[in-house]
PDB file of N, CA and C in Angstrom:
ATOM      1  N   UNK A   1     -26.749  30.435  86.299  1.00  0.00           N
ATOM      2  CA  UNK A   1     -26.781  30.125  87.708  1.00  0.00           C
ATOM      3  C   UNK A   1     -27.587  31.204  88.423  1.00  0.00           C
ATOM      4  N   UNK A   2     -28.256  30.725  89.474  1.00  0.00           N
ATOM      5  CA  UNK A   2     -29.317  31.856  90.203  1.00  0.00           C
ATOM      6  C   UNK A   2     -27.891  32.542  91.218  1.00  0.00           C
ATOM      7  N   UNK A   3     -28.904  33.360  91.630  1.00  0.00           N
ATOM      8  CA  UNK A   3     -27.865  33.895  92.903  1.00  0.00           C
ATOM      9  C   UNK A   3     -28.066  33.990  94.085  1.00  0.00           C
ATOM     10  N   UNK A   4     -29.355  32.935  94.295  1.00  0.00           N
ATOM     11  CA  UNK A   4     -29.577  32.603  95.335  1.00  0.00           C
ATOM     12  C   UNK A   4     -29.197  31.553  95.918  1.00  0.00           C
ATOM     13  N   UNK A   5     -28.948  31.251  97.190  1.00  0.00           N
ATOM     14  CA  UNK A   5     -28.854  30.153  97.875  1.00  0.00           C
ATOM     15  C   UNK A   5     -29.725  29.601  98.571  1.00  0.00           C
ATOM     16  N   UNK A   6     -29.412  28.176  98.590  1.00  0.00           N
ATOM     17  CA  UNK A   6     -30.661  27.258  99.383  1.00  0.00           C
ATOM     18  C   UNK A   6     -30.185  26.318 100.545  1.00  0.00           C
ATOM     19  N   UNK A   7     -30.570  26.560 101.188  1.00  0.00           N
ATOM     20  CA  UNK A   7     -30.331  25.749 102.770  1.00  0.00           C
ATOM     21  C   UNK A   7     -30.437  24.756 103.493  1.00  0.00           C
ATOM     22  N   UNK A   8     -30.217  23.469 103.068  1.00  0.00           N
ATOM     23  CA  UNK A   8     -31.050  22.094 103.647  1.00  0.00           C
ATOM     24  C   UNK A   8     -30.951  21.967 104.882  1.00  0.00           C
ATOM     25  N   UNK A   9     -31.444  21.816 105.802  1.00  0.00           N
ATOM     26  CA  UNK A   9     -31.227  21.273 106.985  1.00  0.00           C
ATOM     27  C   UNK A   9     -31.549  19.789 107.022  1.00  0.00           C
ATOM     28  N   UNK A  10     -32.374  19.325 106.180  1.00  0.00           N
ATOM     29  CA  UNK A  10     -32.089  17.697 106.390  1.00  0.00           C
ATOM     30  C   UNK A  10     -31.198  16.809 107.134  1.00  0.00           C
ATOM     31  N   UNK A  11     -31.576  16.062 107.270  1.00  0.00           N
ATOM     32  CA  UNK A  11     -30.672  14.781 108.385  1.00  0.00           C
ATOM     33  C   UNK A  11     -29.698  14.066 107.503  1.00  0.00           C
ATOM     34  N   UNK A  12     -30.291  14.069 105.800  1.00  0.00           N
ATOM     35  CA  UNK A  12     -29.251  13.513 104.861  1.00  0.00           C
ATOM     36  C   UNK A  12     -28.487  14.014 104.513  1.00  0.00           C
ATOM     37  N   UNK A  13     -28.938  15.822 103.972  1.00  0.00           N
ATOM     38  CA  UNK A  13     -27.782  16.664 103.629  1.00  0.00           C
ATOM     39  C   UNK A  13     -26.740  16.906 104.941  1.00  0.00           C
ATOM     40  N   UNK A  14     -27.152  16.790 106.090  1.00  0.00           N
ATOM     41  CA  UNK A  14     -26.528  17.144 107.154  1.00  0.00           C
ATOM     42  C   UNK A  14     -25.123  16.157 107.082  1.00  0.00           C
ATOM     43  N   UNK A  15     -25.606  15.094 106.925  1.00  0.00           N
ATOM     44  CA  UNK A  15     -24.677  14.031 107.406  1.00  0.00           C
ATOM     45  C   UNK A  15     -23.426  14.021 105.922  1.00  0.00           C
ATOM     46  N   UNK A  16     -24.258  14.174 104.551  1.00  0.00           N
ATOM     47  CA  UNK A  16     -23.330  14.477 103.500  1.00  0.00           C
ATOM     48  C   UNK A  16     -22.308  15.226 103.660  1.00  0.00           C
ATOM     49  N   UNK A  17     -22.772  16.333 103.738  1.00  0.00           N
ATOM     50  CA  UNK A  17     -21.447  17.760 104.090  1.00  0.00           C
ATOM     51  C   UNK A  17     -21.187  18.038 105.377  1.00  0.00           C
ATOM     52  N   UNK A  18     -21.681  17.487 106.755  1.00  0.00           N
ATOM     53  CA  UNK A  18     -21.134  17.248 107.720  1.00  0.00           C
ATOM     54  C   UNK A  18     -21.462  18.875 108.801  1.00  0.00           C
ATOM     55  N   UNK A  19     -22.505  19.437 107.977  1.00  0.00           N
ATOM     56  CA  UNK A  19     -23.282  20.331 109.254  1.00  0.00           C
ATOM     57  C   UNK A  19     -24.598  20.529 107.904  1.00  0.00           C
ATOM     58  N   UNK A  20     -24.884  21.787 106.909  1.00  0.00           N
ATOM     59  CA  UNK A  20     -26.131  21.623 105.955  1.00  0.00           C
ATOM     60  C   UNK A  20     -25.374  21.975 104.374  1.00  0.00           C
ATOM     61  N   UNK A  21     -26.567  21.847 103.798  1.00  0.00           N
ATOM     62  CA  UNK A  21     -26.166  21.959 102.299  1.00  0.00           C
ATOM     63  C   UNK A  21     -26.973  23.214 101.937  1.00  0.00           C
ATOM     64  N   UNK A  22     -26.082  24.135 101.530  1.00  0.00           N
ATOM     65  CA  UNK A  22     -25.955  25.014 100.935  1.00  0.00           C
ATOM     66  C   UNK A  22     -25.799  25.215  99.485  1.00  0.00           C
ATOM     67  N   UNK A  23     -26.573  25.298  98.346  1.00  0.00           N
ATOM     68  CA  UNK A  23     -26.186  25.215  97.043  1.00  0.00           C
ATOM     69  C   UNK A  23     -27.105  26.412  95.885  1.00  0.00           C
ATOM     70  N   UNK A  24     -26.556  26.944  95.269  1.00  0.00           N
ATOM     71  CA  UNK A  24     -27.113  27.380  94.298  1.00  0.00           C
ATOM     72  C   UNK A  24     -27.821  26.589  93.004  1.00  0.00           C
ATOM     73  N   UNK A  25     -28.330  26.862  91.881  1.00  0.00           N
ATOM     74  CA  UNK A  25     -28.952  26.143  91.056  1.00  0.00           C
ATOM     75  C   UNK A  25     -28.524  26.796  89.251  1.00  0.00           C
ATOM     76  N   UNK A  26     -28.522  25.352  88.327  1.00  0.00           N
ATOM     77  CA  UNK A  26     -28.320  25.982  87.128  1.00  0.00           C
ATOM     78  C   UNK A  26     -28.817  24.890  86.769  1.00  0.00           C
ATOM     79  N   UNK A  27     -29.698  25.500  85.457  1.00  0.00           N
ATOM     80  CA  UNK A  27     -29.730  24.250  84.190  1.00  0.00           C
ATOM     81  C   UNK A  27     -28.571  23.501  83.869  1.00  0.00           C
ATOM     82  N   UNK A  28     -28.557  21.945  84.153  1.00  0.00           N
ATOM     83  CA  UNK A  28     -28.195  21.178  84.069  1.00  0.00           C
ATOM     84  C   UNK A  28     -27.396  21.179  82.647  1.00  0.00           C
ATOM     85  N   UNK A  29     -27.997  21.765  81.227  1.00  0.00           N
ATOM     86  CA  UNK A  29     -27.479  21.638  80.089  1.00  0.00           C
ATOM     87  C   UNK A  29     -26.831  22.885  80.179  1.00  0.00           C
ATOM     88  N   UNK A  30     -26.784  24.202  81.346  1.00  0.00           N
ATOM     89  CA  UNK A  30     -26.270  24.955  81.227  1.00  0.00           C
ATOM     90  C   UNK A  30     -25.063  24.791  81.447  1.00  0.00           C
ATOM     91  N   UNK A  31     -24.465  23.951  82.008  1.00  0.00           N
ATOM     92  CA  UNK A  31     -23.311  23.319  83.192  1.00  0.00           C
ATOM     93  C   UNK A  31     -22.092  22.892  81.775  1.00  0.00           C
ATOM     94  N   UNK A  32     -20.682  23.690  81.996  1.00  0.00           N
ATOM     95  CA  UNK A  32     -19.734  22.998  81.266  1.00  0.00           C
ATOM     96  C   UNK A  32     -18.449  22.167  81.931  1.00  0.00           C
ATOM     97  N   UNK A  33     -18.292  20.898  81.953  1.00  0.00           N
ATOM     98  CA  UNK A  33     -17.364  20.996  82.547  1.00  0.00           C
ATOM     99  C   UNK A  33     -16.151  20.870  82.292  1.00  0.00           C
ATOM    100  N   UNK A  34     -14.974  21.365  82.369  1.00  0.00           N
ATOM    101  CA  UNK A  34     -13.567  21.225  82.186  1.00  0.00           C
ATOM    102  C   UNK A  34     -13.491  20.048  81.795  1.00  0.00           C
ATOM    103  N   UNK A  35     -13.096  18.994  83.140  1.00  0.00           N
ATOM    104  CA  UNK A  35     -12.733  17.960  83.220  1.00  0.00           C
ATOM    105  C   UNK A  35     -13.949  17.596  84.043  1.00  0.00           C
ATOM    106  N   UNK A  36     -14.690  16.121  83.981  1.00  0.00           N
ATOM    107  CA  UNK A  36     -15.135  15.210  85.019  1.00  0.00           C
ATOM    108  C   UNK A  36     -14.861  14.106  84.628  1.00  0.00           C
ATOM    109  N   UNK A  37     -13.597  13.907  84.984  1.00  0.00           N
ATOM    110  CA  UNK A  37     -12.832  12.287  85.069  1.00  0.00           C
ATOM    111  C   UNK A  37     -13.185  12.169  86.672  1.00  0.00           C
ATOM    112  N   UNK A  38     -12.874  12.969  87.700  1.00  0.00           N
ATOM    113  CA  UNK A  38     -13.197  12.630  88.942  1.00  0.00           C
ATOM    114  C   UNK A  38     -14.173  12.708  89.602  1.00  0.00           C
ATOM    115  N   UNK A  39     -15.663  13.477  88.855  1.00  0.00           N
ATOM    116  CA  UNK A  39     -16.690  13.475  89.170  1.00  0.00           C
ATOM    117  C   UNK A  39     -17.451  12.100  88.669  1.00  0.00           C
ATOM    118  N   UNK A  40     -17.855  11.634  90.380  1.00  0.00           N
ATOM    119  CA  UNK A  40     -18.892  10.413  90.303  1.00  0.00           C
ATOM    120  C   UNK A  40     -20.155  10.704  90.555  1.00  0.00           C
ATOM    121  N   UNK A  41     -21.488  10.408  90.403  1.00  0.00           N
ATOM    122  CA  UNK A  41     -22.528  10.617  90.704  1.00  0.00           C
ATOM    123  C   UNK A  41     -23.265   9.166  91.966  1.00  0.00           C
ATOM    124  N   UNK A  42     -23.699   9.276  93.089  1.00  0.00           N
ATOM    125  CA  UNK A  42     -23.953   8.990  93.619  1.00  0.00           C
ATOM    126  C   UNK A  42     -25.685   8.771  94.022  1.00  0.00           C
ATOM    127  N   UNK A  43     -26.538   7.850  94.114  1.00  0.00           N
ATOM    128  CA  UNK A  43     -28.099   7.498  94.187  1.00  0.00           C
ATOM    129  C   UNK A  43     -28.050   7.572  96.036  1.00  0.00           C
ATOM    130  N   UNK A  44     -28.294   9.017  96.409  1.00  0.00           N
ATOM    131  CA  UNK A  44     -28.310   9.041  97.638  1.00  0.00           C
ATOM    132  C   UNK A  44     -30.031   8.751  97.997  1.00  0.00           C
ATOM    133  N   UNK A  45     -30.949   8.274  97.170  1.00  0.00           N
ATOM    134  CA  UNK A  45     -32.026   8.311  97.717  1.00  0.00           C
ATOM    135  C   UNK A  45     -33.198   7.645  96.507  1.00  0.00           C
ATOM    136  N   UNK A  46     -33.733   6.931  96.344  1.00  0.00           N
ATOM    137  CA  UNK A  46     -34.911   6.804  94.777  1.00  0.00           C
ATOM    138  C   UNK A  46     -35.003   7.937  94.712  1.00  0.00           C
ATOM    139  N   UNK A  47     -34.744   9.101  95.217  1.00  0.00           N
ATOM    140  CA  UNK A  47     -35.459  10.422  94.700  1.00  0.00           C
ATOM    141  C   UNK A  47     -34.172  11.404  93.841  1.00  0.00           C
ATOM    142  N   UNK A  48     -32.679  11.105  94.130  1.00  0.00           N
ATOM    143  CA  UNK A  48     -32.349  12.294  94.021  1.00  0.00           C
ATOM    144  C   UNK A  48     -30.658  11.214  93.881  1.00  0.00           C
ATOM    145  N   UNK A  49     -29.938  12.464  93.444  1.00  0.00           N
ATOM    146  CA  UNK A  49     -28.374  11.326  93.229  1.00  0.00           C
ATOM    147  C   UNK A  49     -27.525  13.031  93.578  1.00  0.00           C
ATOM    148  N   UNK A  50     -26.226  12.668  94.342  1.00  0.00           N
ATOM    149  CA  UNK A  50     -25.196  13.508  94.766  1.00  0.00           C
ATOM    150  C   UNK A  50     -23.941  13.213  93.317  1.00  0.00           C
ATOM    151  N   UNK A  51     -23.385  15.040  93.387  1.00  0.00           N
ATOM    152  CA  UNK A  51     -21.924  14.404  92.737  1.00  0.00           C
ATOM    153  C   UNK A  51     -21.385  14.484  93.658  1.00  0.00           C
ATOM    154  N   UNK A  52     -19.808  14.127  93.332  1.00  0.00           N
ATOM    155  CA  UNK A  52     -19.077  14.327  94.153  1.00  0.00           C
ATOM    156  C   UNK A  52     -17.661  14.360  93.506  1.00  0.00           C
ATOM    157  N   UNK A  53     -16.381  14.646  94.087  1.00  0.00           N
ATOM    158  CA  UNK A  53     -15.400  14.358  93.687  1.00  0.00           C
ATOM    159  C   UNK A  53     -14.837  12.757  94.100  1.00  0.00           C
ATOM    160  N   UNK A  54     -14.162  12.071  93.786  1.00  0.00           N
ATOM    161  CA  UNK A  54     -13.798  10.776  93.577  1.00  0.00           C
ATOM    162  C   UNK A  54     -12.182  10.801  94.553  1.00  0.00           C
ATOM    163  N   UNK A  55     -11.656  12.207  94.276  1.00  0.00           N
ATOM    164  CA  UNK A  55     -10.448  12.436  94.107  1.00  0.00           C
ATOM    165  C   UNK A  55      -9.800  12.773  95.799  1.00  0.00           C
ATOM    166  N   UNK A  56     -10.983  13.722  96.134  1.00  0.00           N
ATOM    167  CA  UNK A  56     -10.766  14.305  97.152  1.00  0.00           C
ATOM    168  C   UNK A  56     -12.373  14.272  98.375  1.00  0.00           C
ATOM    169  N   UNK A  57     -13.442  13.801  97.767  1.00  0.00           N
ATOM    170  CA  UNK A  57     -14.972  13.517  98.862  1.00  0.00           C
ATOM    171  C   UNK A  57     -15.684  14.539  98.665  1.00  0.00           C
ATOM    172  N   UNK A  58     -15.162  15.678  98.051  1.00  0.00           N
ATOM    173  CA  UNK A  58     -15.558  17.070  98.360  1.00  0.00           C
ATOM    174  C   UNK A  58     -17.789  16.849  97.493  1.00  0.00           C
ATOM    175  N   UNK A  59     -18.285  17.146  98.049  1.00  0.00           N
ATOM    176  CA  UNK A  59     -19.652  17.400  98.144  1.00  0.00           C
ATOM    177  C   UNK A  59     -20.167  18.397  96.927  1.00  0.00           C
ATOM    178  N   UNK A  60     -20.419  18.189  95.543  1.00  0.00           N
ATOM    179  CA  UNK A  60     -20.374  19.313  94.819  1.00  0.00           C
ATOM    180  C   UNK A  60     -22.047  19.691  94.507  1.00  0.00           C
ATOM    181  N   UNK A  61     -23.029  18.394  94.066  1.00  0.00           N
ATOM    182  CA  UNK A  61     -23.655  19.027  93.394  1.00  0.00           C
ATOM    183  C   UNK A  61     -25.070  17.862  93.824  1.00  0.00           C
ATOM    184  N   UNK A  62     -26.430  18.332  93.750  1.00  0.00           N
ATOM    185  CA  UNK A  62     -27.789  17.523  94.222  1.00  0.00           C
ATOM    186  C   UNK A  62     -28.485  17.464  92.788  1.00  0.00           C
ATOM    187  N   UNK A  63     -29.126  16.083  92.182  1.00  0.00           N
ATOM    188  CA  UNK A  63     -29.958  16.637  91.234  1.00  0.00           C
ATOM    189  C   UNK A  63     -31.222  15.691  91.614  1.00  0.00           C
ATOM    190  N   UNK A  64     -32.150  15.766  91.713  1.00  0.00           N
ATOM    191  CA  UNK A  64     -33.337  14.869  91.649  1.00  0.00           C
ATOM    192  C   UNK A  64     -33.694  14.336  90.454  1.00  0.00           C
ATOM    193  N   UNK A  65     -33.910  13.422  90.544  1.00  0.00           N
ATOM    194  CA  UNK A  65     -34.190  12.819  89.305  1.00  0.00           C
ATOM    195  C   UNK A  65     -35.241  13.304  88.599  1.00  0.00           C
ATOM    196  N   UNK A  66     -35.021  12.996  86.980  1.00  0.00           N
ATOM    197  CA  UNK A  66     -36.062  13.911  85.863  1.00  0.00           C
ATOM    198  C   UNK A  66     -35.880  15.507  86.521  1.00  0.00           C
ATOM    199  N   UNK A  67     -34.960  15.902  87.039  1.00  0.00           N
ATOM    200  CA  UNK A  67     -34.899  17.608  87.144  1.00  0.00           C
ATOM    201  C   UNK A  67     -33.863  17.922  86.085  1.00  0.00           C
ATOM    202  N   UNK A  68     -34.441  19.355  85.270  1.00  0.00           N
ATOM    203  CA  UNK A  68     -33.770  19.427  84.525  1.00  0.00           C
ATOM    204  C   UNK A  68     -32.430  20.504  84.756  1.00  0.00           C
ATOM    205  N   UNK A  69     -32.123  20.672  86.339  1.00  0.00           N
ATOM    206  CA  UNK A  69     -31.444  21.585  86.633  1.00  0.00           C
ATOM    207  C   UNK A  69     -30.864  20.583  87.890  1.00  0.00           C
ATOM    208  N   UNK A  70     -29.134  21.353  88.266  1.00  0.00           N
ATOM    209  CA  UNK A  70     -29.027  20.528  89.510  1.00  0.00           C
ATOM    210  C   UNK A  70     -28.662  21.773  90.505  1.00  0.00           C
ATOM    211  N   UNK A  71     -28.060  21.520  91.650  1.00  0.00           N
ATOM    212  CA  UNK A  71     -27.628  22.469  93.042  1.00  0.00           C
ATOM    213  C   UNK A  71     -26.527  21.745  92.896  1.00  0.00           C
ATOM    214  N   UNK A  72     -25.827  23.438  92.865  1.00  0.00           N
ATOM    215  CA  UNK A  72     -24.317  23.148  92.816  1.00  0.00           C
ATOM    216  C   UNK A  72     -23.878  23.639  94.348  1.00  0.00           C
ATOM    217  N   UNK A  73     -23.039  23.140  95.140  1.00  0.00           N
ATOM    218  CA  UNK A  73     -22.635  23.454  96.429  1.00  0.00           C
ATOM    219  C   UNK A  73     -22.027  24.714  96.033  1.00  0.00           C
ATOM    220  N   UNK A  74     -22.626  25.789  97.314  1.00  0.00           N
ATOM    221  CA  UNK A  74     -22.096  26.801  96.750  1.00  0.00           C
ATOM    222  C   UNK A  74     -20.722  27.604  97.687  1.00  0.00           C
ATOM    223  N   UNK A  75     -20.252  26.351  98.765  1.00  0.00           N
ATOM    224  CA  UNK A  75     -18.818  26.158  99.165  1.00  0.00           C
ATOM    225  C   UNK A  75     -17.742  26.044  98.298  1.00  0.00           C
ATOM    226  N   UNK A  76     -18.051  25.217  96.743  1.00  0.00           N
ATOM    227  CA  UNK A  76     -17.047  25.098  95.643  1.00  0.00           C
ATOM    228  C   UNK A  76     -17.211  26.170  95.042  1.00  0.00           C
ATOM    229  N   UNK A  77     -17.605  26.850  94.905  1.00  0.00           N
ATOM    230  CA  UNK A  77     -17.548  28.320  94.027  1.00  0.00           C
ATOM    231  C   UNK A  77     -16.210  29.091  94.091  1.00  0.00           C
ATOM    232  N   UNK A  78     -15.483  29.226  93.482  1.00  0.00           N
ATOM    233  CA  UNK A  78     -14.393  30.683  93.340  1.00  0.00           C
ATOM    234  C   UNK A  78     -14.940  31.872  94.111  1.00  0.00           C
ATOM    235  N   UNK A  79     -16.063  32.324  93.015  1.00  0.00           N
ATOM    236  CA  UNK A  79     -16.940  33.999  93.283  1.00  0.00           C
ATOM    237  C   UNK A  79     -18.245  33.315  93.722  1.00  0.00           C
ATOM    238  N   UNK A  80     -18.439  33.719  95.092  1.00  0.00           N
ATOM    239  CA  UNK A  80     -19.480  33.519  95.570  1.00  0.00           C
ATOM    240  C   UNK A  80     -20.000  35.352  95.793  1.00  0.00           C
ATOM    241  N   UNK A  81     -19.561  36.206  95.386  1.00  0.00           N
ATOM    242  CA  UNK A  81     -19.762  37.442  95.827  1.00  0.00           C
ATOM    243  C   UNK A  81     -21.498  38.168  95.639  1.00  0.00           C
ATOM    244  N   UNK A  82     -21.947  37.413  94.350  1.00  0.00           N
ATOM    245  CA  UNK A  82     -23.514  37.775  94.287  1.00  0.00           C
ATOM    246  C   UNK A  82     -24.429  36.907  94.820  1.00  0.00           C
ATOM    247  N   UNK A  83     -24.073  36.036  95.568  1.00  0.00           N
ATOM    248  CA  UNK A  83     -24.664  34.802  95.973  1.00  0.00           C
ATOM    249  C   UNK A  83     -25.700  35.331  97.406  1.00  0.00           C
ATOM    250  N   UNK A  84     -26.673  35.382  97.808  1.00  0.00           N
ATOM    251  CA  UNK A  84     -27.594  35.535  99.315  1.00  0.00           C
ATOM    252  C   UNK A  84     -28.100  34.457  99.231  1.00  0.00           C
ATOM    253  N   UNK A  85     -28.568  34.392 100.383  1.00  0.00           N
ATOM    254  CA  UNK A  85     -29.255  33.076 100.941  1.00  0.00           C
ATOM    255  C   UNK A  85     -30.924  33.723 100.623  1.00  0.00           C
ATOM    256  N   UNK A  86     -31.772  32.575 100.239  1.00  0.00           N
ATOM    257  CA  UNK A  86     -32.973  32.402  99.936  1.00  0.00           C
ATOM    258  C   UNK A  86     -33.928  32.150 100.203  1.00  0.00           C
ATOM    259  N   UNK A  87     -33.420  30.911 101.024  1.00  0.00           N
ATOM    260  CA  UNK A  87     -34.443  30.394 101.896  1.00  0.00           C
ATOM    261  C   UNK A  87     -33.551  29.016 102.711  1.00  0.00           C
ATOM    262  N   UNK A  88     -34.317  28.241 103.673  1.00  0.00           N
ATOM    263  CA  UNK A  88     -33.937  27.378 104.964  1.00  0.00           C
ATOM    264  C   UNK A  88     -34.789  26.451 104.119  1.00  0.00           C
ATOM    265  N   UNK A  89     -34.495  25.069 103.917  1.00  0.00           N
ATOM    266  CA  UNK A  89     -35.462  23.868 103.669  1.00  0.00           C
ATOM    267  C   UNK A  89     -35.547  23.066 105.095  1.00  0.00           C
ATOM    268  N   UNK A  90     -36.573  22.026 105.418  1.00  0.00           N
ATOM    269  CA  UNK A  90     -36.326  21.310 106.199  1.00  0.00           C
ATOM    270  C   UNK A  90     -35.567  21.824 107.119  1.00  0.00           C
ATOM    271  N   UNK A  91     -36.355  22.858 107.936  1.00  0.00           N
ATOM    272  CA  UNK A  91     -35.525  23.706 109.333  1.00  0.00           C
ATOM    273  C   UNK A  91     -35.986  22.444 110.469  1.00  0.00           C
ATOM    274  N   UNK A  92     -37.121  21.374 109.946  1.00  0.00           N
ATOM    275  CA  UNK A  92     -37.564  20.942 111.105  1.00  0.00           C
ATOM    276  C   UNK A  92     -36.721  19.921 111.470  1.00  0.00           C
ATOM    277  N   UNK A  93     -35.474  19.443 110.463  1.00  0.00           N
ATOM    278  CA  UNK A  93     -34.924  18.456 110.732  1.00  0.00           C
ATOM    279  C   UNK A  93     -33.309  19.091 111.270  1.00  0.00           C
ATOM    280  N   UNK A  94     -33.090  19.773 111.607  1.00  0.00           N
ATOM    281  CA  UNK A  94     -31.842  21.167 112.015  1.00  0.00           C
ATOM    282  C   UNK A  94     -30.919  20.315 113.072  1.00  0.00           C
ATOM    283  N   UNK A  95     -30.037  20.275 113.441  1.00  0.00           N
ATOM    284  CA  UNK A  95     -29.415  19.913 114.028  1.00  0.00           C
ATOM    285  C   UNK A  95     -29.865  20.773 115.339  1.00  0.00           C
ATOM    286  N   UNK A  96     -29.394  20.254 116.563  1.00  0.00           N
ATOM    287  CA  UNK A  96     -29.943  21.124 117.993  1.00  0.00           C
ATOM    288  C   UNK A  96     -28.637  21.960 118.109  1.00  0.00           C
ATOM    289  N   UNK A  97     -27.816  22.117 117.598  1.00  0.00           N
ATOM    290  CA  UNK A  97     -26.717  22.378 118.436  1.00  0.00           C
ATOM    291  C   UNK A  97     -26.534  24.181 117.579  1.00  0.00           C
ATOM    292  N   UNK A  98     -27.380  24.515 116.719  1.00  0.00           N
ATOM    293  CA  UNK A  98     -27.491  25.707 116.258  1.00  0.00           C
ATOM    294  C   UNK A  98     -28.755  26.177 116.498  1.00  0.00           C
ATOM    295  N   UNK A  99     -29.380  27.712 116.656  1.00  0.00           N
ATOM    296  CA  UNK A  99     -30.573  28.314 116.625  1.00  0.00           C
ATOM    297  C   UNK A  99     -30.891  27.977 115.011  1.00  0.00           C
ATOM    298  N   UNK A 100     -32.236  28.773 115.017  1.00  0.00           N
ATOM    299  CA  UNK A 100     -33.530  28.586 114.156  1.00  0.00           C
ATOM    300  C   UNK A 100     -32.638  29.649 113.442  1.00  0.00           C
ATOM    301  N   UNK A 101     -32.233  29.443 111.793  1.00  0.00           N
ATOM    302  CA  UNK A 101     -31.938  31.057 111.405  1.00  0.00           C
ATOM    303  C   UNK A 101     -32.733  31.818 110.657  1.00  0.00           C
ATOM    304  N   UNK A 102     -32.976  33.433 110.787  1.00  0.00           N
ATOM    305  CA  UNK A 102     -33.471  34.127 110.545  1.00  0.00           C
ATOM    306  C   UNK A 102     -33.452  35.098 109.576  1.00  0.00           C
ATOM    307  N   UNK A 103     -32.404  34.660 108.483  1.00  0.00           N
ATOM    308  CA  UNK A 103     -31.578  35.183 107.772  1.00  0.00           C
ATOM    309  C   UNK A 103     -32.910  35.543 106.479  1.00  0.00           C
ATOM    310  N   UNK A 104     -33.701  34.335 106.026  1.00  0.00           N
ATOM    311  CA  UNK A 104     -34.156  34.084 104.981  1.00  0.00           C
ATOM    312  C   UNK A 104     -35.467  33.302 105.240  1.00  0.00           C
ATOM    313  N   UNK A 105     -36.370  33.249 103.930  1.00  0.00           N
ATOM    314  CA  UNK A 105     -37.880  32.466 104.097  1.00  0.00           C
ATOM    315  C   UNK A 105     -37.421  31.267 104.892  1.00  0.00           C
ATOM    316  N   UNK A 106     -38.441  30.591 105.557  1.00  0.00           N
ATOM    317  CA  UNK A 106     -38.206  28.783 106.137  1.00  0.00           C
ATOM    318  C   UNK A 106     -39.476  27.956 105.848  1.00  0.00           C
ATOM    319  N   UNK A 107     -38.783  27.157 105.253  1.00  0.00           N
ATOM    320  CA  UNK A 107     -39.227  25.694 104.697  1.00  0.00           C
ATOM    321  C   UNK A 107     -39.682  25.089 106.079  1.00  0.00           C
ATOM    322  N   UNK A 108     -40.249  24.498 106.944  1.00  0.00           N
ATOM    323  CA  UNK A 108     -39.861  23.655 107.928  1.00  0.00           C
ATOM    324  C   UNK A 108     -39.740  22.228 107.478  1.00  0.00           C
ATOM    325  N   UNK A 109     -40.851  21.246 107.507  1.00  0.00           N
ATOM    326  CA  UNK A 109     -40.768  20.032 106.605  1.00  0.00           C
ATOM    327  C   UNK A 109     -39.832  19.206 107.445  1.00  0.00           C
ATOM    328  N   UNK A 110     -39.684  18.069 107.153  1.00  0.00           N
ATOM    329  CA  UNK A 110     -38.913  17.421 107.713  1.00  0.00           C
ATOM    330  C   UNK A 110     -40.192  16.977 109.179  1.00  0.00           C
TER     331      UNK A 110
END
């Protein structure tokens, strides 16, 4: 897993997790999981499919299709303690009701 974080501001991620999506990244074959009886995968777009939990809605993970890695929300994490932010994607699509942030590189797009 990187230890960076990534920032969507998109209008889709927005509306998914209900302000932006925030997620870190791992090879996909790196990924073990316990259990995914309650993880569903979702075709939020021809481009790209969401997991999610089944159980509870919770927002876990983005993969685009043919990527061989996905973004894991990095709200579900236990230890988020080495985790910084990286960069802003799609700042141009931002909700109005927050400033421009300045934290990290910006994507604008959107």
């Amino acid at each position: 897993m990187r230890d960076t974080v990534t920032v969507c501001h998109c209008s889709q991620c927005r509306r998914t997790s209900g302000h932006l999506w925030a997620s870190t990244y791992a090879p996909f074959d790196a990924l073990t999981f316990i259990e995914d009886e309650g993880l569903r995968w979702y075709a939020s777009s021809e481009d790209a499919t969401r997991g999610f939990c089944n159980r509870c809605g919770s927002s876990l993970f983005y993969r685009m299709n043919g990527e061989d890695g996905v973004g894991i929300a990095a709200g579900c994490l236990e230890d988020t303690s080495s985790l910084r932010i990286g960069k802003h994607i799609f700042i141009g699509d931002k909700g109005d009701y927050y400033p421009v942030p300045k934290d990290a590189e910006i994507f604008v797009g959107g």
